[in-house]
Protein backbone atom coordinates (compact mmCIF):
# COMPACT_ATOMS: atom_id res chain seq x y z
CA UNK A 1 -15.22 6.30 -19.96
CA UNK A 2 -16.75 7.29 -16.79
CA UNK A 3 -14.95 5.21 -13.76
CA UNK A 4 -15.63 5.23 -9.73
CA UNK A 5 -12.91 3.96 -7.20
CA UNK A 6 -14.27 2.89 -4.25
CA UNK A 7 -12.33 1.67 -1.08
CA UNK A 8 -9.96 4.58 -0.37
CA UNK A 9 -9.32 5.70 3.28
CA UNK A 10 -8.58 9.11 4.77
CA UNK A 11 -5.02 8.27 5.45
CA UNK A 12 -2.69 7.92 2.28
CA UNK A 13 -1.88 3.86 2.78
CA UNK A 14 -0.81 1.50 0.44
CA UNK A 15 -4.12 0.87 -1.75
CA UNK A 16 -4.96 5.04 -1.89
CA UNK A 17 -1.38 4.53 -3.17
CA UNK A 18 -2.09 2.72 -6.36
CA UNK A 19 -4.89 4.44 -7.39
CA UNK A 20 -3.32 7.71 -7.38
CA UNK A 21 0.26 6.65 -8.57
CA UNK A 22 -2.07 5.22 -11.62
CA UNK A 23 -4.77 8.44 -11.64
CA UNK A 24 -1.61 10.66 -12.08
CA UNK A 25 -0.34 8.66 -14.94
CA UNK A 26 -3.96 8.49 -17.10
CA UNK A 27 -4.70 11.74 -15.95
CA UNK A 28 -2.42 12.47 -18.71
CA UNK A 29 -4.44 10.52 -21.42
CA UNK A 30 -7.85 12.10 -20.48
CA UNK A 31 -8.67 9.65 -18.37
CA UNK A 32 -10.51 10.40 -15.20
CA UNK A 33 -11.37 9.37 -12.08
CA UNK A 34 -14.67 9.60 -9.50
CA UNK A 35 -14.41 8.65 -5.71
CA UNK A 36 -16.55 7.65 -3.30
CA UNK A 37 -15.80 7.71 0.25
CA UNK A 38 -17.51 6.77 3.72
CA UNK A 39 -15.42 8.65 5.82
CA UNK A 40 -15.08 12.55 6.81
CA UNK A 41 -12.31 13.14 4.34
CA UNK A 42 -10.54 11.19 1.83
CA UNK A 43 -6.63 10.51 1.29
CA UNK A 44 -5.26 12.88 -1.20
CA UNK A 45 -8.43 14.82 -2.03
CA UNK A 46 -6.75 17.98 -3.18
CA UNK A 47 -4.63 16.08 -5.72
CA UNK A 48 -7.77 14.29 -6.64
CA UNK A 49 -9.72 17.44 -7.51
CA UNK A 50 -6.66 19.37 -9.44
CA UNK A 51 -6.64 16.50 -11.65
CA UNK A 52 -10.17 16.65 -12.65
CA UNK A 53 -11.49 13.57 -10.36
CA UNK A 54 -14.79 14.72 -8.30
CA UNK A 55 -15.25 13.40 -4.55
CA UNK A 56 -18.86 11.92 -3.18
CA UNK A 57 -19.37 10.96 0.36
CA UNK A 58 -21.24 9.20 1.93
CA UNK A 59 -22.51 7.95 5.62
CA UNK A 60 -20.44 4.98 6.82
CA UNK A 61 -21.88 1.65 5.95
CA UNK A 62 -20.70 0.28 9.64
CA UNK A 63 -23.00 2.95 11.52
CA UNK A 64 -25.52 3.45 8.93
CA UNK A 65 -26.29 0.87 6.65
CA UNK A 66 -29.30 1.82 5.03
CA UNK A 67 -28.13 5.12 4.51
CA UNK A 68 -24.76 3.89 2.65
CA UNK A 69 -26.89 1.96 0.70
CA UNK A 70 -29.50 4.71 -0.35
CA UNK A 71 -26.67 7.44 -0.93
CA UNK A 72 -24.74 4.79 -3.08
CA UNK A 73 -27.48 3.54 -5.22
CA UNK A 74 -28.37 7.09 -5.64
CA UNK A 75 -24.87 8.21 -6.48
CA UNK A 76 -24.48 4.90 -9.48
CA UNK A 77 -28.28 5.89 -10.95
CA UNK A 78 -27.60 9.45 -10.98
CA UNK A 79 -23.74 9.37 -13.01
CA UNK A 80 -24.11 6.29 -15.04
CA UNK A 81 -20.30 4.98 -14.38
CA UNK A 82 -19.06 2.54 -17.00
CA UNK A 83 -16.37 0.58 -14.63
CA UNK A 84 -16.67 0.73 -10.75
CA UNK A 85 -13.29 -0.20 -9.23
CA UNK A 86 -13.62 -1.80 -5.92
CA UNK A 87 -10.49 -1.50 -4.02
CA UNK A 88 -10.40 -4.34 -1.18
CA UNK A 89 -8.70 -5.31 1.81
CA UNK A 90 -10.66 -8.33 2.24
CA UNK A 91 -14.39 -9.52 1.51
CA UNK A 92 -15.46 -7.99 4.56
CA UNK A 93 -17.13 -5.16 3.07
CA UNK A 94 -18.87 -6.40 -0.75
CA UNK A 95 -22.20 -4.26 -0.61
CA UNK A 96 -20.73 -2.05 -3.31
CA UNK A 97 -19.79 -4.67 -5.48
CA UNK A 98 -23.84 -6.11 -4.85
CA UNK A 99 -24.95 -2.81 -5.42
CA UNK A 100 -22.95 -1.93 -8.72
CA UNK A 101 -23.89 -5.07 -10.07
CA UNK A 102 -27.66 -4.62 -8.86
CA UNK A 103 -27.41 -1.13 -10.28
CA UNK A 104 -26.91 -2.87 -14.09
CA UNK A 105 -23.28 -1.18 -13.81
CA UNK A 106 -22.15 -4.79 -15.48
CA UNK A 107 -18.40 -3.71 -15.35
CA UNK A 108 -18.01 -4.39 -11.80
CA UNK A 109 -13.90 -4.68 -10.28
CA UNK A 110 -12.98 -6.51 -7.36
CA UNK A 111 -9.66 -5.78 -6.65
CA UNK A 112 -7.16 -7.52 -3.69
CA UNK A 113 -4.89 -5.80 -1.99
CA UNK A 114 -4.14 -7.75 1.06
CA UNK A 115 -3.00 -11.04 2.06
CA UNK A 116 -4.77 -11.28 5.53
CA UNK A 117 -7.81 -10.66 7.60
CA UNK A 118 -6.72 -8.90 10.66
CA UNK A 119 -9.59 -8.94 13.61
CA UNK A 120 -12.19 -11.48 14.23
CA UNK A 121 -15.30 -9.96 12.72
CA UNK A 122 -13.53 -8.63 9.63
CA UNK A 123 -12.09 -12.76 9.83
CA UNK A 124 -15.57 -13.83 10.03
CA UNK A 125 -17.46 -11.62 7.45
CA UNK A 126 -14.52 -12.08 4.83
CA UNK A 127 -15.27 -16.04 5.35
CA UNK A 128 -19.12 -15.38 4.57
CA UNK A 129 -18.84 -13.19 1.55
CA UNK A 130 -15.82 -14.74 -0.35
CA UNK A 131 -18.42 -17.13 -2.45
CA UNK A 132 -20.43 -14.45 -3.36
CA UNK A 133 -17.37 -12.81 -4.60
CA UNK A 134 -18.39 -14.58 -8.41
CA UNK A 135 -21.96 -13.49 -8.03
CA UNK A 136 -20.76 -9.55 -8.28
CA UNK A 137 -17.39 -8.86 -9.90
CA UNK A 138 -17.17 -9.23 -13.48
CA UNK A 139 -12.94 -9.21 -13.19
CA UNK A 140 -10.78 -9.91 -10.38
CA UNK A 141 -7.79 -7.86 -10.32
CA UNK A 142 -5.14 -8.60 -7.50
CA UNK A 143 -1.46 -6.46 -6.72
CA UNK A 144 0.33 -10.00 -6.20
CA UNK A 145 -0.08 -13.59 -6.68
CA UNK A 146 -0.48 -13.71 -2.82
CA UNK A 147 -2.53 -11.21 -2.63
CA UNK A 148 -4.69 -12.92 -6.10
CA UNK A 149 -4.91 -16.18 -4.36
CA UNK A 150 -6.05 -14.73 -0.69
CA UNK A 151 -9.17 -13.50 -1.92
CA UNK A 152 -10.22 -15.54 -4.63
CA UNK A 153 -8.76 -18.71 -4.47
CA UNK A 154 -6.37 -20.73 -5.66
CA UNK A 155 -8.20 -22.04 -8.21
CA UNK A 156 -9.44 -19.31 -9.51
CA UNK A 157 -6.38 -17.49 -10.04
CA UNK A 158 -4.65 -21.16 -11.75
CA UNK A 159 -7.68 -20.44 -13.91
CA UNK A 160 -6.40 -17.33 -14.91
CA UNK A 161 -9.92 -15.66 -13.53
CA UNK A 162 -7.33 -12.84 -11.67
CA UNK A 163 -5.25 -10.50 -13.39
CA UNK A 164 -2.04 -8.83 -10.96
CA UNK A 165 -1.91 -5.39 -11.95
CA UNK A 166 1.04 -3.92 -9.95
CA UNK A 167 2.03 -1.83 -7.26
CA UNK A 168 3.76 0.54 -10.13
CA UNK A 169 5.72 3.71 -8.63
CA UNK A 170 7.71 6.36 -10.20
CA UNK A 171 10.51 5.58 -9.84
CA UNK A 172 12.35 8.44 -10.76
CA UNK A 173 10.99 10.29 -7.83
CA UNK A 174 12.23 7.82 -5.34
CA UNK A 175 15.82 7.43 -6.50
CA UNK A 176 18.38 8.53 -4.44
CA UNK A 177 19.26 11.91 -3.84
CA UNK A 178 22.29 12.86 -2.35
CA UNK A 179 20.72 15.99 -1.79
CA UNK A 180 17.66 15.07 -0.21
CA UNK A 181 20.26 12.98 1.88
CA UNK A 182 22.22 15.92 3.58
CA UNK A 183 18.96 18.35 3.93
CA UNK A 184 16.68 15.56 5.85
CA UNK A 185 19.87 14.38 8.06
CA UNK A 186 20.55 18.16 8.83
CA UNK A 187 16.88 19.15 9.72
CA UNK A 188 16.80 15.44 11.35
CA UNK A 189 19.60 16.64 13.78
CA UNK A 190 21.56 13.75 12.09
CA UNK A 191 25.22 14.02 11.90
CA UNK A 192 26.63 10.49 12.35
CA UNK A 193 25.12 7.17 12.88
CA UNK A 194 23.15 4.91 11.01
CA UNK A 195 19.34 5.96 10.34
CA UNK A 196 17.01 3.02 10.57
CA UNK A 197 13.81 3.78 8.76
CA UNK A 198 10.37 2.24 8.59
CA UNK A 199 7.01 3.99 6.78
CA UNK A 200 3.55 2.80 7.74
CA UNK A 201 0.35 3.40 9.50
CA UNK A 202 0.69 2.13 13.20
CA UNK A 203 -1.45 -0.74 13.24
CA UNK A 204 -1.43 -4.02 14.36
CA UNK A 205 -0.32 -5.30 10.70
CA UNK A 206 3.01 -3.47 10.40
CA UNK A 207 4.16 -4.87 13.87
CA UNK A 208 5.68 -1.50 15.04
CA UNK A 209 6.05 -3.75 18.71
CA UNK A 210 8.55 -5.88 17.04
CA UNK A 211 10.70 -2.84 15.82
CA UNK A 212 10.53 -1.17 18.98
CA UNK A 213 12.07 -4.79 20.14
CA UNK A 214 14.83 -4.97 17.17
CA UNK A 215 15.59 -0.82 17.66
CA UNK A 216 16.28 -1.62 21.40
CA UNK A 217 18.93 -3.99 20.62
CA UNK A 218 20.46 -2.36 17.76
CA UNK A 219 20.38 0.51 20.40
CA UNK A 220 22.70 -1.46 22.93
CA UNK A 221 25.37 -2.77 19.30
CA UNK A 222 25.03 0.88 18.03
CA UNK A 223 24.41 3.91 20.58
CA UNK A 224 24.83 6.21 17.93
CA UNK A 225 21.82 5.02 15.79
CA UNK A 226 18.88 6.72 14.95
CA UNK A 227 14.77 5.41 13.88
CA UNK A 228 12.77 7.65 11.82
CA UNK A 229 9.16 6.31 11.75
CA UNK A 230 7.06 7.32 9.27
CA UNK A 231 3.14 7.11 9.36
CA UNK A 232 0.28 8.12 11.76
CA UNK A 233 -2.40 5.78 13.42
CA UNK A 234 -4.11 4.38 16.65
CA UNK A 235 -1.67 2.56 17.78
CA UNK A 236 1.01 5.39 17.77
CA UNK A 237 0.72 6.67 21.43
CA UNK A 238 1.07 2.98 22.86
CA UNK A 239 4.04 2.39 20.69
CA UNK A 240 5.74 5.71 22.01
CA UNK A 241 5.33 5.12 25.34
CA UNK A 242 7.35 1.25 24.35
CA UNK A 243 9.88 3.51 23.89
CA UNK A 244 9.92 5.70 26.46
CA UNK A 245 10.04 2.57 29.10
CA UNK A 246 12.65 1.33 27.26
CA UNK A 247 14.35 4.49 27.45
CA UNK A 248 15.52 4.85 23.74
CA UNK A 249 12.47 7.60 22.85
CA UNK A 250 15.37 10.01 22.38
CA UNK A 251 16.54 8.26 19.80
CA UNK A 252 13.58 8.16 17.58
CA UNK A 253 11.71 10.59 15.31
CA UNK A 254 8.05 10.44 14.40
CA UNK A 255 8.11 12.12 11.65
CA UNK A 256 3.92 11.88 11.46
CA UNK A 257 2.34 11.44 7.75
CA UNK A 258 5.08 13.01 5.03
CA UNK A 259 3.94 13.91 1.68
CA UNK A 260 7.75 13.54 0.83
CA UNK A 261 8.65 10.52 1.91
CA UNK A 262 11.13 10.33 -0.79
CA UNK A 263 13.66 12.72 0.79
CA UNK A 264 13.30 10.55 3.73
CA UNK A 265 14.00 7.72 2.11
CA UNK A 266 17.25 8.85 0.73
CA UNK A 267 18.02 10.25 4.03
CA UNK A 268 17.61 6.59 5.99
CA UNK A 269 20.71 3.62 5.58
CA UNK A 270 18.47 0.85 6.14
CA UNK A 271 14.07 0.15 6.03
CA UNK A 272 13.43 -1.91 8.58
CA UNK A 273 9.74 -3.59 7.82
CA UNK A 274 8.65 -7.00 10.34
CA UNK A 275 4.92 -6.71 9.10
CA UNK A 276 3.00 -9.59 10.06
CA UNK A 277 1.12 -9.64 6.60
CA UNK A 278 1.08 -7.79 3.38
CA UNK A 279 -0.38 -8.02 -0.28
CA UNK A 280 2.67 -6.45 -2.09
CA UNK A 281 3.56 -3.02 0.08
CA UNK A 282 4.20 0.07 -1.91
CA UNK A 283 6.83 1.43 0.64
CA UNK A 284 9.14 -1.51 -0.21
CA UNK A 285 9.18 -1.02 -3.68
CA UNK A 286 9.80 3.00 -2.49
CA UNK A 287 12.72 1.99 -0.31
CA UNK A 288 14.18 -0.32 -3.11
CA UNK A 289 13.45 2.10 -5.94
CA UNK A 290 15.87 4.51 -3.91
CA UNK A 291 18.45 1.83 -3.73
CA UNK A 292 18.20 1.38 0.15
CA UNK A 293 19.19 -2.44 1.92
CA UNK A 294 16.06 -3.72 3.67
CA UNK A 295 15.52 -6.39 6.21
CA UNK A 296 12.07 -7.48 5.87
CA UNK A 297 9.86 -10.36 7.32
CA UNK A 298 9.13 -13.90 5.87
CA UNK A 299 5.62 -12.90 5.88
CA UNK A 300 6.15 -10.54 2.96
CA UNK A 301 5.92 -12.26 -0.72
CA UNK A 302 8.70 -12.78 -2.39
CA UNK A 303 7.56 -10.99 -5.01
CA UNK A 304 8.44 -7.70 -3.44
CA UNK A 305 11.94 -8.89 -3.24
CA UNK A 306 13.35 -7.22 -6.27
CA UNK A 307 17.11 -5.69 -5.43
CA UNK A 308 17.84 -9.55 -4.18
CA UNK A 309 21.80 -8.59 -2.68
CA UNK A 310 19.68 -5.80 -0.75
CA UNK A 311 16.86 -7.57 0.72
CA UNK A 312 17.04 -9.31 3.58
CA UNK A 313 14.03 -11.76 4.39
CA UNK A 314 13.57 -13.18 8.05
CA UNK A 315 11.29 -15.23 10.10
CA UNK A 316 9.44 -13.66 12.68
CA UNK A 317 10.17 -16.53 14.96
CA UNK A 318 14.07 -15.22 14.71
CA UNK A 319 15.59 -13.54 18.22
CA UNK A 320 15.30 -9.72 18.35
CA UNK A 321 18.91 -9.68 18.47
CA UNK A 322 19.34 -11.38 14.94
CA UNK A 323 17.23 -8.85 13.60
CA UNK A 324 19.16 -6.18 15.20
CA UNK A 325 22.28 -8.38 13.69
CA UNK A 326 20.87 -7.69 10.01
CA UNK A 327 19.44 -4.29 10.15
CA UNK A 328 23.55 -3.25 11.27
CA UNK A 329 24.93 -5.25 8.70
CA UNK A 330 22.94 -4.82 5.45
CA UNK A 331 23.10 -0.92 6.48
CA UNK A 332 26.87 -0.91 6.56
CA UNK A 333 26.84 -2.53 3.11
CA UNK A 334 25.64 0.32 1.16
CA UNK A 335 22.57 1.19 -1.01
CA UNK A 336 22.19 -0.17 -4.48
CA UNK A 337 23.04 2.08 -7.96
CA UNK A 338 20.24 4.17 -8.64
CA UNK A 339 20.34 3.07 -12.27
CA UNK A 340 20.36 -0.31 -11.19
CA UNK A 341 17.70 -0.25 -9.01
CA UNK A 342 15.81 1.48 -11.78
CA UNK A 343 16.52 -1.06 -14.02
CA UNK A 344 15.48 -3.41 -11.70
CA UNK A 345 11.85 -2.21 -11.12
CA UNK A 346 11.23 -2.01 -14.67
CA UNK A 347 11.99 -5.26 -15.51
CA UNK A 348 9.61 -6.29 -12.79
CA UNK A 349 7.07 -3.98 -14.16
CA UNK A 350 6.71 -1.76 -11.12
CA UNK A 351 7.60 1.28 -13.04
CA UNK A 352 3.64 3.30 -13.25
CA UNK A 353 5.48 4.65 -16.74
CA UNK A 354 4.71 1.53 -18.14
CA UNK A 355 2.10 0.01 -15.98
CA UNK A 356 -0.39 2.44 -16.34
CA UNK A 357 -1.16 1.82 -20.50
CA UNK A 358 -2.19 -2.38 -18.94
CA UNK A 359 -4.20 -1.50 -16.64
CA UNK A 360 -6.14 1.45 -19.43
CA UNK A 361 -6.36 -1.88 -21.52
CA UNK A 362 -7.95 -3.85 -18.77
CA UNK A 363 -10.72 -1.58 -18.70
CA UNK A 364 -10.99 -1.12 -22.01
CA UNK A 365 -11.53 -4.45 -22.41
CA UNK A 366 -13.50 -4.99 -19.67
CA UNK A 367 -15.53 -2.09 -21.46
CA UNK A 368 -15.51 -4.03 -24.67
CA UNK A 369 -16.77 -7.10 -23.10
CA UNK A 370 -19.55 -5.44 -21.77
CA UNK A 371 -20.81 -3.91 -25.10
CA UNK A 372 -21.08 -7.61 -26.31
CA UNK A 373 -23.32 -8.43 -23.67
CA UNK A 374 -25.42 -6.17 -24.17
């Protein structure tokens, strides 16, 4: 079964996430991947090639169309891929679903993992291409209900036309470690204090303004506390020099892009995550699978919310200063059991353990359904 992902970034984000938390995990059946990427690099590509998976590239479709299009149509002529895997943030982008189809691929994946548009051109273009959506992708996968019925449409996904296929983790790597906890506070410089942590790409989407906001007033409840950011992007020099007017930059650590973001994790009392959209966001179910209180936004589904007594959902319409009131408290009530919180991602099926063998089924299927076609 010859597969291509497509949609992967050069920075390790949610959706590169998924489809290496669930690469690792069929890796260990036989089961390979292929990847095709526009940009100079691609997230993970070391890990991609040690596990057998190959690496094309190809010239970006937003500065050379006709070039994308040639190198891709080459690339699906010349391997002969059974499934192509589209991985989505919107409809924006669909040429490679067109072109899979076009190509007589016939097991073509379109699969959600947003819940928002961000920009006005990406706004527009998703708007144009969502009908055509039907045209190409012979199954519509989705990593939430929200995420299921964003893209495709409510109807569609009351149909039962989109399957959710999780956010799965391990989640013995992210449980708490007591060890992890002491090293990261000691090379943190951490001795006392709560440590208020956040992972994500600094973007617009995971409103790093608001928790430069909520930090400042925790800052004047709680002198003592610390922010560990976690994440790179284009928006990380404005949102230092936020701090730095405020004059709390002191008291925060970028800690840049961490291929260990588990020790962190164990290291921090409280994730603090105000994103102004999600589909389902793989560091939540990180922070929860390593027992850690979270105050999140409203805007995040529910369906994220699995360690309820931990979780703490509020509008983004709520004073700075409530926030701040939250992030103190749910910190000072302690993390959640490991084995609990294990227990609890399970029986949510974000555990990749399990996860992985449904989504090997879905493309079986998918596979099987395409023999009888033809």
């Amino acid at each position: 079964m010859k597969i291509l992902q497509v949609g992967l970034g050069n920075n390790p984000g949610g959706m590169e996430a998924f489809v290496m938390n669930y690469f690792r995990e069929l890796s260990k059946q036989g089961i390979t991947f292929d990847f095709v990427s526009m940009y100079g690099t691609i997230a993970y590509e070391q890990e991609i090639l040690k596990l057998g998976g190959r690496v094309f590239y190809v010239p970006n479709v937003k500065k050379d169309y006709f070039g994308y299009v040639k190198a891709f149509k080459g690339l699906l002529q010349k391997e002969q891929y059974d499934i192509v895997h589209v991985n989505m943030l919107s409809a924006a982008n669909i040429v490679p679903l067109r072109l899979a189809k076009q190509a007589g691929v016939g097991k073509v994946i379109a699969h959600s993992h947003n819940a928002s548009a961000p920009g006005l051109i990406r706004k527009l273009m998703d708007r144009w291409n969502r009908p055509r959506l039907n045209r190409y992708a012979d199954m519509k996968l989705a990593c939430s209900e929200t995420a299921g019925r964003w893209l495709f449409g409510d109807t569609a996904f009351e149909k039962g036309e989109v399957t959710v296929v999780s956010n799965a983790i391990d989640t013995r790597k992210y449980s708490f470690s007591q060890e992890n906890r002491e090293k990261i506070r000691q090379q943190l410089g951490i001795r006392e204090g709560i440590l208020v942590g956040h992972v994500g790409r600094f973007q617009v989407q995971k409103n790093h303004e608001a928790i430069v906001r909520i930090f400042y007033e925790i800052q004047k409840k709680e002198p003592t506390a610390r922010l560990c950011l976690i994440g790179d992007g284009e928006l990380k020099e404005k949102i230092c020099g936020q701090f730095k007017q405020l004059g709390i930059l002191e008291k925060v650590i970028f800690a840049g892009v961490c291929p260990d973001v588990e020790k962190y994790l164990s290291a921090m009392d409280v994730f603090l995550f105000p994103s102004l959209f999600e589909g389902l966001p793989f560091t939540l179910l990180e922070a929860q699978a390593s027992g850690l209180p979270c105050v999140i936004s409203s805007e995040i589904t529910e369906e994220a919310v699995l360690l309820k007594e931990k979780v703490c959902r509020l509008s983004l319409e709520e004073s700075d200063e409530k926030w701040a009131d939250a992030v103190l408290a749910y910190a000072k009530n302690g993390r959640e059991e490991k084995e609990n919180a294990a227990r609890f991602l399970m029986a949510a099926h974000f555990d990749i353990h399990q996860e992985a063998g449904k989504l090997l089924e879905l493309y079986k299927k998918q596979g099987e359904q395409h023999g009888k076609q033809n």
